[in-house]
N, C-alpha and C. Protein backbone atom coordinates (compact mmCIF):
# COMPACT_ATOMS: atom_id res chain seq x y z
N UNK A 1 -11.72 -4.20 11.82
CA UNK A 1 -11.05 -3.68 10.65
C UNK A 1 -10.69 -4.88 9.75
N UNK A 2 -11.51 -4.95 8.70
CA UNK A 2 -11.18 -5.72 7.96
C UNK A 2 -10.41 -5.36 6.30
N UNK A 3 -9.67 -6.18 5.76
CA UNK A 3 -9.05 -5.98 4.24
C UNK A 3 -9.17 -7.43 3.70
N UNK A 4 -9.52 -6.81 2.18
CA UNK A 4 -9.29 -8.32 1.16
C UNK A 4 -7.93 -8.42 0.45
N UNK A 5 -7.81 -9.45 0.07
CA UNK A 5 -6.66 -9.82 -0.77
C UNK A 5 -7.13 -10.69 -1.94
N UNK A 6 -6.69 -9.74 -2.51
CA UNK A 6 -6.84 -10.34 -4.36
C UNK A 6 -5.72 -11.01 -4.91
N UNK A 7 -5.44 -11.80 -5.60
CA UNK A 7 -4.45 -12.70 -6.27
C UNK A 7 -3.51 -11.51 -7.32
N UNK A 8 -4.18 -10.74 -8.28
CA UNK A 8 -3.73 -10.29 -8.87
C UNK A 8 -5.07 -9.01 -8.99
N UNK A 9 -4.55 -7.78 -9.70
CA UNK A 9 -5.32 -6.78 -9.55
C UNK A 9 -6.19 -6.86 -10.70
N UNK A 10 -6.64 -8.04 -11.27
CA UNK A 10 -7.37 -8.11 -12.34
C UNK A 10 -8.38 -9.02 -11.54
N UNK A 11 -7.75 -9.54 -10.34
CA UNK A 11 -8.93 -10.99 -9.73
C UNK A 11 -10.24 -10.08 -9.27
N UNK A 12 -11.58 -10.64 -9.54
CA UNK A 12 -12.44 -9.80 -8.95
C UNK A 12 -13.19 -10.47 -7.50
N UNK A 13 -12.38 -11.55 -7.33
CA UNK A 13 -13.15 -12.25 -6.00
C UNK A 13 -11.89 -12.20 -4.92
N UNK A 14 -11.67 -12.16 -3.88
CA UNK A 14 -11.05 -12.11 -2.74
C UNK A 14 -11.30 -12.48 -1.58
N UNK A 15 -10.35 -13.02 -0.69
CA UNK A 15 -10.52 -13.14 0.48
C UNK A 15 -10.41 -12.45 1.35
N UNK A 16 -10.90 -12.63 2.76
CA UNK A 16 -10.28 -11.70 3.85
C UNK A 16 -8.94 -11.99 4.20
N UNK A 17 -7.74 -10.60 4.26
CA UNK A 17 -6.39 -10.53 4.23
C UNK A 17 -6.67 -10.89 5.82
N UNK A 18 -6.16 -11.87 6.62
CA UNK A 18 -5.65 -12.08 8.32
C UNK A 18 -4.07 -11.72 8.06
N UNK A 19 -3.81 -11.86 9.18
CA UNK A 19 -2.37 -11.93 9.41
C UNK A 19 -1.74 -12.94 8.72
N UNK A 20 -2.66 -13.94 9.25
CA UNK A 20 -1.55 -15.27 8.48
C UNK A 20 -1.24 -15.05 6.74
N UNK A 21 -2.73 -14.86 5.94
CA UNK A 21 -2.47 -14.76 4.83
C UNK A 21 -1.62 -13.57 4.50
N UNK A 22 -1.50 -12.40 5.08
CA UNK A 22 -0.60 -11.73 4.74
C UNK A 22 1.05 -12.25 4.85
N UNK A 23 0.90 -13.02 6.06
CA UNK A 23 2.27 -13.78 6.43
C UNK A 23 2.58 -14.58 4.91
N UNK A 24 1.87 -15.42 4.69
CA UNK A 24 1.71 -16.22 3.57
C UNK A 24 2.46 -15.64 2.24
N UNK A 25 1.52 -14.51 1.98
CA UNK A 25 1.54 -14.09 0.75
C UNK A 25 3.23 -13.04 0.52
N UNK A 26 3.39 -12.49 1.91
CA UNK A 26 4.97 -11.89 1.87
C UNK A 26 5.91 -12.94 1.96
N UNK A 27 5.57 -14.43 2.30
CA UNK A 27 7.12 -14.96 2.25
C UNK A 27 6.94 -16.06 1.38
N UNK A 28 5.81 -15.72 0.31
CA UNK A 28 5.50 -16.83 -0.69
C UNK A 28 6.90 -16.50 -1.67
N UNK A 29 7.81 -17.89 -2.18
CA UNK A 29 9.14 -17.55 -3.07
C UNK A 29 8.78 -16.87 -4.48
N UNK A 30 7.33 -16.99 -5.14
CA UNK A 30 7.56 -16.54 -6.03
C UNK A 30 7.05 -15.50 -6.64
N UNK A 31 6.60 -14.78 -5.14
CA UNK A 31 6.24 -13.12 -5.18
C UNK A 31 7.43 -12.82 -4.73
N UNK A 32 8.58 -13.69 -4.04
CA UNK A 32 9.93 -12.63 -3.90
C UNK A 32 10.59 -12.70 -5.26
N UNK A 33 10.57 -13.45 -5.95
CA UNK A 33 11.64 -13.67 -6.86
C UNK A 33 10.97 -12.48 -8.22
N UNK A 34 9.33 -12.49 -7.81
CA UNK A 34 8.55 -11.22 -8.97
C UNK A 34 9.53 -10.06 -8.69
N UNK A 35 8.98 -9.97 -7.43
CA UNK A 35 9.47 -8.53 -6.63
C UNK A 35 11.30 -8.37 -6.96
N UNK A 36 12.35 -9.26 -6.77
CA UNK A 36 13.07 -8.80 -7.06
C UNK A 36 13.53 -8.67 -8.74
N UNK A 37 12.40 -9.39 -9.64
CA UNK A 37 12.67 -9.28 -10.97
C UNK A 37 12.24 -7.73 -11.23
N UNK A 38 11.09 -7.27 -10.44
CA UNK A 38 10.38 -5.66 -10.96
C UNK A 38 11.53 -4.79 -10.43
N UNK A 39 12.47 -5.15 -9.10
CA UNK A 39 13.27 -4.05 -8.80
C UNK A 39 14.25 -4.02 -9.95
N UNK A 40 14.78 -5.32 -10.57
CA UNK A 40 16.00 -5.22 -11.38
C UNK A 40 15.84 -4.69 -12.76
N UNK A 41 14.52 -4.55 -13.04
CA UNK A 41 13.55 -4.14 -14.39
C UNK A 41 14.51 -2.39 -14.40
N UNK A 42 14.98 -1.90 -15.63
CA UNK A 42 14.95 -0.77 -16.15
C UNK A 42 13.95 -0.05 -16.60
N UNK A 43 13.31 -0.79 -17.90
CA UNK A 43 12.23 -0.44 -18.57
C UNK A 43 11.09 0.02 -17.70
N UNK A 44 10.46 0.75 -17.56
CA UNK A 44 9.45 1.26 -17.44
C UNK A 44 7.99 0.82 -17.32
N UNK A 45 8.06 0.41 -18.68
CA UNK A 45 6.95 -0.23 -19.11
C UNK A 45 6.75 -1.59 -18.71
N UNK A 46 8.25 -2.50 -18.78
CA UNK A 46 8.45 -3.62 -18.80
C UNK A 46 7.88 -3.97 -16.84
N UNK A 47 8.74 -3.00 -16.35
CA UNK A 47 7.88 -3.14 -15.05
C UNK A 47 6.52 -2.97 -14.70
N UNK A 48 5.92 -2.17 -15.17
CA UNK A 48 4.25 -1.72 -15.16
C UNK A 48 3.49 -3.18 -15.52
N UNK A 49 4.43 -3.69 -16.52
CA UNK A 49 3.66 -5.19 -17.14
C UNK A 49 3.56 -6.02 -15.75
N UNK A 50 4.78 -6.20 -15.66
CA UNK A 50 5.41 -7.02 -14.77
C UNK A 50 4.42 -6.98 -13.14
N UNK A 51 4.30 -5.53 -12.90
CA UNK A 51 3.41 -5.44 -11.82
C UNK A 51 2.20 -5.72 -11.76
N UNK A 52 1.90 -5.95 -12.91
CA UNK A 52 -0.16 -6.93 -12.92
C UNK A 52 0.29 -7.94 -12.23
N UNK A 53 1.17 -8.69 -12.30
CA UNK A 53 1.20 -10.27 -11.87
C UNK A 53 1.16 -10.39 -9.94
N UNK A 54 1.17 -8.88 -9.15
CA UNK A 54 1.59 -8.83 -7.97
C UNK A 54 0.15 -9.45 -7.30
N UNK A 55 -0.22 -9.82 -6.19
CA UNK A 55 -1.22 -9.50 -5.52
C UNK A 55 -1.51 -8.44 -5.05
N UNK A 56 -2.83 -8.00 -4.33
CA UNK A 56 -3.26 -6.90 -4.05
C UNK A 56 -4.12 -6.50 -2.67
N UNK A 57 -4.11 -6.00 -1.69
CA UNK A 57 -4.25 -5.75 -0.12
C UNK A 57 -5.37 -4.77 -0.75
N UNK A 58 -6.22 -4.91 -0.13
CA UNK A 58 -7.28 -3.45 -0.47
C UNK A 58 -7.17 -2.69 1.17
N UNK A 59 -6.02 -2.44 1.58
CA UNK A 59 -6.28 -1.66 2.85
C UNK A 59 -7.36 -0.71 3.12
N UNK A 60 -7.71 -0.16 1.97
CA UNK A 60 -8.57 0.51 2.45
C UNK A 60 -10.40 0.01 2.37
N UNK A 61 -10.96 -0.86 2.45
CA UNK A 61 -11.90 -1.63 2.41
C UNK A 61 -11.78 -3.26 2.29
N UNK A 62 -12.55 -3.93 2.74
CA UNK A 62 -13.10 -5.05 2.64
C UNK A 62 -14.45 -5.38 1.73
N UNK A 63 -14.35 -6.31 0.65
CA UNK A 63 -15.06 -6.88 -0.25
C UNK A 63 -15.61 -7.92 0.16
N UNK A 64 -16.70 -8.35 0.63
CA UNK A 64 -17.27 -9.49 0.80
C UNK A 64 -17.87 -10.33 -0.27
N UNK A 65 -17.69 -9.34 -1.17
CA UNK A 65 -17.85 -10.11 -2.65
C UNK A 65 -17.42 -9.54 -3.69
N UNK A 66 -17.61 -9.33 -4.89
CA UNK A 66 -17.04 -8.80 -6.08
C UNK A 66 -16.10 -7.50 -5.55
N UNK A 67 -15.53 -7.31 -6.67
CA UNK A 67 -14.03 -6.07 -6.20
C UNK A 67 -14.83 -4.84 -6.41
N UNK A 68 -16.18 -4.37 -6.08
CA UNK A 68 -17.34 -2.87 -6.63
C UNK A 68 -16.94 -2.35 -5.41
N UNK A 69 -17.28 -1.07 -5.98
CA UNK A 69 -17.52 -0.02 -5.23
C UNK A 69 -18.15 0.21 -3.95
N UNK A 70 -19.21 -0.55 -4.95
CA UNK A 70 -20.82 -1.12 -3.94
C UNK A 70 -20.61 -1.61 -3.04
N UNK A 71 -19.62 -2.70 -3.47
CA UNK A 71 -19.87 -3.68 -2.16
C UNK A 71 -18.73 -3.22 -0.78
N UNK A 72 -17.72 -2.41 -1.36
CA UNK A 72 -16.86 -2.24 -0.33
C UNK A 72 -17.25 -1.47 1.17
N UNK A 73 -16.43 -2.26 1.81
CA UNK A 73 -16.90 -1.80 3.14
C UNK A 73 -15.60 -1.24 3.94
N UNK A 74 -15.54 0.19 4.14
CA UNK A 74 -14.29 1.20 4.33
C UNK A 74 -13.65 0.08 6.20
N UNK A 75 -12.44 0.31 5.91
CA UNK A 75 -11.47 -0.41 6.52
C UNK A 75 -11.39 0.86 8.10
N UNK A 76 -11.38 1.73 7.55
CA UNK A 76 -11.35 3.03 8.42
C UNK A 76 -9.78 3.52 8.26
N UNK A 77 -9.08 3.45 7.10
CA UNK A 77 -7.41 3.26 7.05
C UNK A 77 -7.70 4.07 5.84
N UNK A 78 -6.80 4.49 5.43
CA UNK A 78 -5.80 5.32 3.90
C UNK A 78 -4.57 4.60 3.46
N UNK A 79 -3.88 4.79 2.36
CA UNK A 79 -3.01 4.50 1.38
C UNK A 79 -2.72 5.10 0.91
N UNK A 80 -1.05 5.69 1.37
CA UNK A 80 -0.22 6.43 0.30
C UNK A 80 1.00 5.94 -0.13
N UNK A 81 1.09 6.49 -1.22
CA UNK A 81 2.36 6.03 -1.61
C UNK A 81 3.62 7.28 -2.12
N UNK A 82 4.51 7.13 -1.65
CA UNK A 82 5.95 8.14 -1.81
C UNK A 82 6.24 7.52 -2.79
N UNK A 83 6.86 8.08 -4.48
CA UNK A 83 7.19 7.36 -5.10
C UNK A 83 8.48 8.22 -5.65
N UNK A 84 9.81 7.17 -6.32
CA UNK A 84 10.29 7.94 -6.75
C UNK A 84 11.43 8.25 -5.17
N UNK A 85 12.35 7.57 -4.09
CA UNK A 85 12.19 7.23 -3.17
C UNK A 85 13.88 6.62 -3.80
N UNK A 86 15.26 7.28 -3.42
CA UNK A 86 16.27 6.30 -3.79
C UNK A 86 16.38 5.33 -2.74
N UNK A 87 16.31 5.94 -1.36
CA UNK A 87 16.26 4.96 0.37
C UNK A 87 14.81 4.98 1.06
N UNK A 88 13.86 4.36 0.48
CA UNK A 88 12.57 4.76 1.24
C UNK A 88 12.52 4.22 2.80
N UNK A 89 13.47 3.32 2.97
CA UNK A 89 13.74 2.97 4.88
C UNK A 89 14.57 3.81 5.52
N UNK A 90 15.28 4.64 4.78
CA UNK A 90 15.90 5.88 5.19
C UNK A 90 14.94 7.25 5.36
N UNK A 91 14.23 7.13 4.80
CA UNK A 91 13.27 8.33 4.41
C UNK A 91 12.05 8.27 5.91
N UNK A 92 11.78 6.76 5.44
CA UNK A 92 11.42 6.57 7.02
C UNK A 92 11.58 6.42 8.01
N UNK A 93 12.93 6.09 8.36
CA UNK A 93 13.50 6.20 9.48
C UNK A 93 13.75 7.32 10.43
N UNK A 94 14.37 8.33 9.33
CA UNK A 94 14.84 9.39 9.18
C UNK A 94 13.71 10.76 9.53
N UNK A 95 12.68 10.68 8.94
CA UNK A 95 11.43 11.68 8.87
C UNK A 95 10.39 11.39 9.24
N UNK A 96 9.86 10.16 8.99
CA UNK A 96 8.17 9.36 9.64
C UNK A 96 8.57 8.43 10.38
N UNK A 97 9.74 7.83 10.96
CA UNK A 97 9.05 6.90 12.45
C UNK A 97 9.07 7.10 13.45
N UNK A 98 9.11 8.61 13.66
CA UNK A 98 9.01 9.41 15.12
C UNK A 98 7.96 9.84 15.38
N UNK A 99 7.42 10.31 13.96
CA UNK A 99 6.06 9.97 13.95
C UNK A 99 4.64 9.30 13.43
N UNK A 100 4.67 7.97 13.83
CA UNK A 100 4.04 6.91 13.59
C UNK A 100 2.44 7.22 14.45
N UNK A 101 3.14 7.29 15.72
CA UNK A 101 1.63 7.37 16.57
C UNK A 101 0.86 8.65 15.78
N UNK A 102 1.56 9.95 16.05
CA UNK A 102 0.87 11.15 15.62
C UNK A 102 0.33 10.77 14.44
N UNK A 103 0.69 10.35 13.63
CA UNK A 103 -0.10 10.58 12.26
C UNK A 103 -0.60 9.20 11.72
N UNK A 104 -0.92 8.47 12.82
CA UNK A 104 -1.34 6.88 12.83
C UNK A 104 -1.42 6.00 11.89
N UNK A 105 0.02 5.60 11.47
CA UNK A 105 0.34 5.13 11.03
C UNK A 105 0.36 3.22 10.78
N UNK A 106 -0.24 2.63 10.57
CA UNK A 106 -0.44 1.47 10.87
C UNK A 106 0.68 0.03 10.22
N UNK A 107 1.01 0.39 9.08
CA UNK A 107 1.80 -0.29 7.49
C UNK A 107 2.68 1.08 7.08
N UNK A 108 4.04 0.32 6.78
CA UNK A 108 4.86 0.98 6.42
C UNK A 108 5.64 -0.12 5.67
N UNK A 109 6.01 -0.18 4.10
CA UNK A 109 6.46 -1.28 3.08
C UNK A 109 7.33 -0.49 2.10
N UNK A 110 8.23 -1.23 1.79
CA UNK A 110 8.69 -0.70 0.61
C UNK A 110 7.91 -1.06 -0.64
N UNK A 111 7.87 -0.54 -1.91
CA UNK A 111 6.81 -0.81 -2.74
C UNK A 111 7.74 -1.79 -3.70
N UNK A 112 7.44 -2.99 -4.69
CA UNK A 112 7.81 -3.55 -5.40
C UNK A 112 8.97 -3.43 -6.28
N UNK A 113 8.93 -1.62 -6.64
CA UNK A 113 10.27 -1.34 -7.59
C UNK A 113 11.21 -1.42 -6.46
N UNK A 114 11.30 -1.19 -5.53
CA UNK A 114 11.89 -0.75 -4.05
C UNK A 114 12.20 0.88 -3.99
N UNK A 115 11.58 1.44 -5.03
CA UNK A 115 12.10 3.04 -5.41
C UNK A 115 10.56 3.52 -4.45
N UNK A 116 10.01 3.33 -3.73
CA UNK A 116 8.92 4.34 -3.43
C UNK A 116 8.49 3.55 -1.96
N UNK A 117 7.78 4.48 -1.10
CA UNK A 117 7.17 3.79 -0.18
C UNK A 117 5.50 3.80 0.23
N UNK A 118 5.12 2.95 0.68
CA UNK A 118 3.65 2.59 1.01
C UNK A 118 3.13 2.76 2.08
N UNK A 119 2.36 3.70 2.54
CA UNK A 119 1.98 4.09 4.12
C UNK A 119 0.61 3.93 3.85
N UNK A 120 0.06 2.62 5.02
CA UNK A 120 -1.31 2.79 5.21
C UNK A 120 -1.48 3.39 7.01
N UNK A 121 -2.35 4.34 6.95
CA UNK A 121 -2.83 5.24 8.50
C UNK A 121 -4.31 5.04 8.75
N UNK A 122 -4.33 5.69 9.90
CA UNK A 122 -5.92 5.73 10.33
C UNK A 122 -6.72 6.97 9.18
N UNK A 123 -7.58 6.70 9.08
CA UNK A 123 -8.33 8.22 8.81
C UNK A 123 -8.54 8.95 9.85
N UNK A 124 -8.43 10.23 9.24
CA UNK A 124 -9.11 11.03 10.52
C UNK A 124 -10.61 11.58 10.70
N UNK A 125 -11.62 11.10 12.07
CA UNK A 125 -12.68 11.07 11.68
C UNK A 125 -13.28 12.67 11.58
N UNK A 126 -12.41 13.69 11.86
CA UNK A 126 -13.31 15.17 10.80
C UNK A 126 -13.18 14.91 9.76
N UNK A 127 -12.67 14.15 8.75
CA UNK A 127 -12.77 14.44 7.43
C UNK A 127 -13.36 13.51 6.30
N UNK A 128 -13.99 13.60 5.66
CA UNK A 128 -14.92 12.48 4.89
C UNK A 128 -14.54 11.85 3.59
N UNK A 129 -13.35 11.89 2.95
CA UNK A 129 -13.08 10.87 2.38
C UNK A 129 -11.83 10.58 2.45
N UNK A 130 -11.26 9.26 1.54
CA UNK A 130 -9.77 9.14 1.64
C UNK A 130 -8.85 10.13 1.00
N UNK A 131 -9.64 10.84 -0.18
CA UNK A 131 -8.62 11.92 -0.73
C UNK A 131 -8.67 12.98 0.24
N UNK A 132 -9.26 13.15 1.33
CA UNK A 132 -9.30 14.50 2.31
C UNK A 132 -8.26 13.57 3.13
N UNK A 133 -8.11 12.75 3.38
CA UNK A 133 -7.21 12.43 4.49
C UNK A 133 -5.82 12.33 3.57
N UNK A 134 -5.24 12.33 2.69
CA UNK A 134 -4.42 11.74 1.77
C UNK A 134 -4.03 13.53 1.71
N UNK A 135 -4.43 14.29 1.36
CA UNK A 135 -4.35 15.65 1.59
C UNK A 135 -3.97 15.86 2.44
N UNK A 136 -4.62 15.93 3.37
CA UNK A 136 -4.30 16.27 5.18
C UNK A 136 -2.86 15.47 5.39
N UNK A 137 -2.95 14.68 4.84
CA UNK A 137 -1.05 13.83 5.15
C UNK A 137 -0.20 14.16 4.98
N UNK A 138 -0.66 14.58 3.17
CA UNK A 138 0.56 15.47 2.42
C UNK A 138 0.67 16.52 3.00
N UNK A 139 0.01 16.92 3.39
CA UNK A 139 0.63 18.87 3.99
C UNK A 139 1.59 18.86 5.21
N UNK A 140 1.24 17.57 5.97
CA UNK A 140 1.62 17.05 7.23
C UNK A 140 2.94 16.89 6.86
N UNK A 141 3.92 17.01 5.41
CA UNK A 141 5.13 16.07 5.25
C UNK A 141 5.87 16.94 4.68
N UNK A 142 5.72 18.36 4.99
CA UNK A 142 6.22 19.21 3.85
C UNK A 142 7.81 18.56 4.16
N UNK A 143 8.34 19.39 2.64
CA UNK A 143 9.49 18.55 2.76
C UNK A 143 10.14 17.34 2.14
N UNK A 144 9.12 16.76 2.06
CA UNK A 144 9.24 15.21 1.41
C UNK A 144 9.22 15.11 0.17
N UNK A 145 9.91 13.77 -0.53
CA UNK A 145 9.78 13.86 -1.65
C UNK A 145 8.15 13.80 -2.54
N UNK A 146 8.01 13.40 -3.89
CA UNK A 146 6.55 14.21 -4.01
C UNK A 146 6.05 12.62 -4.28
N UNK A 147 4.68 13.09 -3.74
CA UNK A 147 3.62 11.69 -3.91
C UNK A 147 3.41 11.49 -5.08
């Protein structure tokens, strides 16, 4: 299972995300100091700007070269995101980390505004793409706030 990591979501070349570089890139100071400038952001917009500058995990594929379509090679994982989220470690605590295994759950993050959360899972192999599994999740959560 492999993922790339892009610098910013405009970079079109990437590396392979390891552990370490993920280690790297979460306790780099001046993606914390982004991250806590996008949480303190009101504006809207001003944050949306603000969020080009983030790096980017392609959990769900690996790029061995350019950021295409073409070239991606599926991770065997999904990406959702809860947005909109006043306690998203409450939300998870609370409703999804009992069930982590069942609904194989792999990544669980708060997202940059800190208002939403980020779940990457397994796919499930009856179903053939990521929006069928992203479906299949949501129904799995009735209840929850909305994706």
């Amino acid at each position: 299972m492999k993922f790339s990591y892009f610098k910013s979501p405009k970079a079109a070349k990437g590396v392979e995300c390891t552990y370490e570089q993920y280690l790297q890139a979460a306790n780099d100071p001046q993606l914390l100091r982004l991250c806590n400038d996008i949480a303190a952001e009101e504006d809207k917009d001003k944050r949306a700007e603000m969020k080009k500058g983030l790096p980017v995990i392609t959990w769900q594929a690996y790029f061995p070269g350019k950021r295409l379509a073409k070239e991606a090679q599926p991770s065997g994982l999904f990406m959702l995101d809860i947005d909109h989220v006043d306690n998203p470690f409450e939300l998870y605590s609370k409703q999804i980390a009992k069930r982590t295994k069942e609904l194989g759950i792999v990544y669980v993050g708060k997202t940059a505004s800190t208002h939403g959360l980020r779940i990457v899972a397994k796919c499930l192999p009856t179903l053939h793409s990521l929006e069928e599994c992203q479906k299949c999740w949501r129904s799995a959560r009735s209840g929850w706030p909305a994706v």
